[in-house]
Structure formats: structure tokens, C-alpha cells
N, C-alpha and C. Protein backbone atom coordinates (compact mmCIF):
# COMPACT_ATOMS: atom_id res chain seq x y z
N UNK A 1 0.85 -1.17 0.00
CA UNK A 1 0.00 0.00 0.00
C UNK A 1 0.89 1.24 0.00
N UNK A 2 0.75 2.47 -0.64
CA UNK A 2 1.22 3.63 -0.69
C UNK A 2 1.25 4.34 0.69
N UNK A 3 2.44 4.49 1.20
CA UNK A 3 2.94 5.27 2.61
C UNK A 3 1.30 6.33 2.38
N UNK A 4 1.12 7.29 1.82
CA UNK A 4 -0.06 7.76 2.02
C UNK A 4 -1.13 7.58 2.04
N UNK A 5 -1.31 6.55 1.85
CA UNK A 5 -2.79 5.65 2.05
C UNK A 5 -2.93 4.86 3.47
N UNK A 6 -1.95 5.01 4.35
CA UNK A 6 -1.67 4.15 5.71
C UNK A 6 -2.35 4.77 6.57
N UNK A 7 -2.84 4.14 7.56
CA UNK A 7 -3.92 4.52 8.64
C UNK A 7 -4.85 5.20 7.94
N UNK A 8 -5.36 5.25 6.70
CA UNK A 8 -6.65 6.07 6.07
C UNK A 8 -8.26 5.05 6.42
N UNK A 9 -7.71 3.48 7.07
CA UNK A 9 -8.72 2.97 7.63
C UNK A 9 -9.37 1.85 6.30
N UNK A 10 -8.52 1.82 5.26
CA UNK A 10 -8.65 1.08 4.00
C UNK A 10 -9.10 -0.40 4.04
N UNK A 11 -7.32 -0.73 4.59
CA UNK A 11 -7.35 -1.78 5.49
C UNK A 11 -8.16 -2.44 5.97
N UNK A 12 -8.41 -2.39 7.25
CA UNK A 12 -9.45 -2.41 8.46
C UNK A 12 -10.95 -2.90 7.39
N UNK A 13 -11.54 -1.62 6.83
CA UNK A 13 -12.57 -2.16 6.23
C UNK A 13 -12.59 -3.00 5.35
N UNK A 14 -11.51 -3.21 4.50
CA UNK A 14 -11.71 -4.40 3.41
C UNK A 14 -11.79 -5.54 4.53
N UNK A 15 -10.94 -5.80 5.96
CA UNK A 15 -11.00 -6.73 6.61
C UNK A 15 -12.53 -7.06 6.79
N UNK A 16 -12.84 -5.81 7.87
CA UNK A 16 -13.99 -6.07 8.66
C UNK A 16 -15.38 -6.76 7.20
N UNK A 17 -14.96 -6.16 5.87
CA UNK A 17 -16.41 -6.86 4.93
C UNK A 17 -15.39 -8.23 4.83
N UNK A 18 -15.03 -8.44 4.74
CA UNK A 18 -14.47 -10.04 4.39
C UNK A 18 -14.46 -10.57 5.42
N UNK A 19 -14.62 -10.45 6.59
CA UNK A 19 -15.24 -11.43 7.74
C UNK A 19 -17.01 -11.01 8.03
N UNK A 20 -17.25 -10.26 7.51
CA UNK A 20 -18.81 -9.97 7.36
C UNK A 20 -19.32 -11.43 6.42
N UNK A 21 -18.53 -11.06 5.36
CA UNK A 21 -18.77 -11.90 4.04
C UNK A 21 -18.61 -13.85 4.76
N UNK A 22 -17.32 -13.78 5.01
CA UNK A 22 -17.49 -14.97 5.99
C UNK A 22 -18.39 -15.59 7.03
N UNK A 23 -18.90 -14.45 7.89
CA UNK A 23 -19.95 -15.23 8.66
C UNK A 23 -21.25 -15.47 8.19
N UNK A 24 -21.59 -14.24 7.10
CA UNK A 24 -22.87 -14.56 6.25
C UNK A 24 -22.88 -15.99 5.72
N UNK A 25 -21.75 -16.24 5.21
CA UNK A 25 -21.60 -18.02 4.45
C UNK A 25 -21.43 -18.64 5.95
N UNK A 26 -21.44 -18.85 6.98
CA UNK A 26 -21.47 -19.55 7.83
C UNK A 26 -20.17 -20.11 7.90
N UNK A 27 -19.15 -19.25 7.59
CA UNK A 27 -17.66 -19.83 8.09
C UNK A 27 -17.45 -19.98 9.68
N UNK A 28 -16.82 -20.34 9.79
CA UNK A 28 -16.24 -20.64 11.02
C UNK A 28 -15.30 -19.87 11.77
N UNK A 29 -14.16 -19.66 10.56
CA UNK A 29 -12.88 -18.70 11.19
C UNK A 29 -12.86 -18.33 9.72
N UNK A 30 -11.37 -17.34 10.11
CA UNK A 30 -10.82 -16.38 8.75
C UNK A 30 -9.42 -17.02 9.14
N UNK A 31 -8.37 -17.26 8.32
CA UNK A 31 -7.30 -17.79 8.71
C UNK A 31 -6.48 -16.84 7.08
N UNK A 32 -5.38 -16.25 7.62
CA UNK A 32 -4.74 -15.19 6.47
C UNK A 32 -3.14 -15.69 6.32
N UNK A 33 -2.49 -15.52 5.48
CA UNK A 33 -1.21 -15.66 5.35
C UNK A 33 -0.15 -14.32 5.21
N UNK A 34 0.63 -13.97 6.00
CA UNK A 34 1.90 -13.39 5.80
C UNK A 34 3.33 -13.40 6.03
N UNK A 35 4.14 -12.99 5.15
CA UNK A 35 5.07 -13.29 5.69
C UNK A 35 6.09 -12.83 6.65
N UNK A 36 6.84 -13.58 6.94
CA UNK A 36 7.12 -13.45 8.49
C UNK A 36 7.74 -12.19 8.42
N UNK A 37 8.48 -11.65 7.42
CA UNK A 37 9.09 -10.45 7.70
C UNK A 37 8.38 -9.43 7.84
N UNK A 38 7.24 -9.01 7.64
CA UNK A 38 6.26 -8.18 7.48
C UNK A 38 5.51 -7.97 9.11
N UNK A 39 6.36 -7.51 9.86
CA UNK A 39 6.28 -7.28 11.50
C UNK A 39 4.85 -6.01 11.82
N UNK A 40 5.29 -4.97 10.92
CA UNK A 40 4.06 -4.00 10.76
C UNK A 40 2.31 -4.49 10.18
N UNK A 41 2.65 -5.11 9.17
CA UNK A 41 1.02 -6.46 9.01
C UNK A 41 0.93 -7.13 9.81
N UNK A 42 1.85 -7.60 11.24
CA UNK A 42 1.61 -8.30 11.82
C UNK A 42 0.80 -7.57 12.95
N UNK A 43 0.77 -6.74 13.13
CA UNK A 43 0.62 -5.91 13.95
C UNK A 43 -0.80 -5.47 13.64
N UNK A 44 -1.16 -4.90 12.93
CA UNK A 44 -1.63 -4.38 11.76
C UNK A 44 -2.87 -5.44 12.13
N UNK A 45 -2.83 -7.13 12.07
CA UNK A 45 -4.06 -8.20 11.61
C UNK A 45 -3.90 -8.25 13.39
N UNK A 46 -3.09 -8.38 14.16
CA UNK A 46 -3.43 -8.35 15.42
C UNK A 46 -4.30 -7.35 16.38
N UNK A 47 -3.97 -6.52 16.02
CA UNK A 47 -5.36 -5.17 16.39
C UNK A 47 -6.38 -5.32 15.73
N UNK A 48 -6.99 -6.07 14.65
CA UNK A 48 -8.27 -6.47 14.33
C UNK A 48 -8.11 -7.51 15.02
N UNK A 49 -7.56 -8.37 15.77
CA UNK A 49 -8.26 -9.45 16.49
C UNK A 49 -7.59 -10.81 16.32
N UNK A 50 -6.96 -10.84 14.81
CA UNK A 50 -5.75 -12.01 14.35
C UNK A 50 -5.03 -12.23 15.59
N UNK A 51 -4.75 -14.00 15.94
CA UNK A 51 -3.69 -14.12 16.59
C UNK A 51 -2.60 -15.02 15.88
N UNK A 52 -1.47 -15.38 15.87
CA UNK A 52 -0.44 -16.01 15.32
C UNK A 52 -0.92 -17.79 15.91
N UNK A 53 -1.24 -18.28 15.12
CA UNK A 53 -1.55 -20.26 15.17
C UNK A 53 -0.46 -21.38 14.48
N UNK A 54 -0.07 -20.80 13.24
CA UNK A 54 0.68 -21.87 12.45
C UNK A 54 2.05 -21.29 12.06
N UNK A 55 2.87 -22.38 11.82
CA UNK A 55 4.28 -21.68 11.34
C UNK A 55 4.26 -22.21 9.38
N UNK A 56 4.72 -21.67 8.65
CA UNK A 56 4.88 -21.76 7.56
C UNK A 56 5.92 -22.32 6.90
N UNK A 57 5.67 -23.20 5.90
CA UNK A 57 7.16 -23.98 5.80
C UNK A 57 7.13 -23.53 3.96
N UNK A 58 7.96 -23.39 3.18
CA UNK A 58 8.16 -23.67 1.92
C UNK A 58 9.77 -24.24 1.30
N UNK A 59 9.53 -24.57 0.06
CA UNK A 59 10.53 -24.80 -0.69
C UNK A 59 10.40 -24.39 -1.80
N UNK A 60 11.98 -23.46 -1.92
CA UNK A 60 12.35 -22.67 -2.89
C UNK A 60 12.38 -23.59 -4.12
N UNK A 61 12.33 -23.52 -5.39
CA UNK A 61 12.63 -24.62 -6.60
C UNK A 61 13.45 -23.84 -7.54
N UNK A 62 14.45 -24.04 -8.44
CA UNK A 62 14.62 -23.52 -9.50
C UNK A 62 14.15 -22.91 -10.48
């Protein structure tokens, strides 16, 4: 996102309708992916309510 578009509350609402959208379908949970370096998104999905559950594994390929 563009440094000037930060805290404009963008965020937050695309969240808050996509767990709207989720409980209307009768989901259960919201479960999101980022990566680990990204300390400020972490932050960021934790003040909406996200807590940290799984660790992430990959492999690089050629």
C-alpha cells in the first residue's frame, strides 16, 4: 500500500467486509497468510483481532 494511504482505515474495512462476508456463508474462522518479515502487518491483523496459530514452511525450486 502507498505510505499515504496508511492509517486512512482502508485496510481495516476491506478486513472487517471479508469477515462480514465470511460469517454470512457460515464460516467458522478467517485464517490469512503473511510473511514473516512483514512485522508492521503483523501488527496491523493483530489489532483487528488475528492471533499467530501456524508456522509456515516452503521450498524454494529452481
Amino acid at each position: 500500500m502507498r505510505g499515504d494511504r496508511r492509517s486512512a482505515g482502508i485496510g481495516k474495512a476491506m478486513i472487517a467486509r471479508a469477515i462480514e462476508i465470511a460469517q454470512q456463508r457460515g464460516c467458522q474462522r478467517v485464517e490469512l497468510t503473511s510473511s514473516a518479515s512483514r512485522k508492521d502487518a503483523h501488527r496491523f491483523y493483530q489489532r483487528l483481532g488475528f492471533s499467530a496459530s501456524h508456522v509456515g514452511m516452503k521450498l524454494m525450486l529452481k
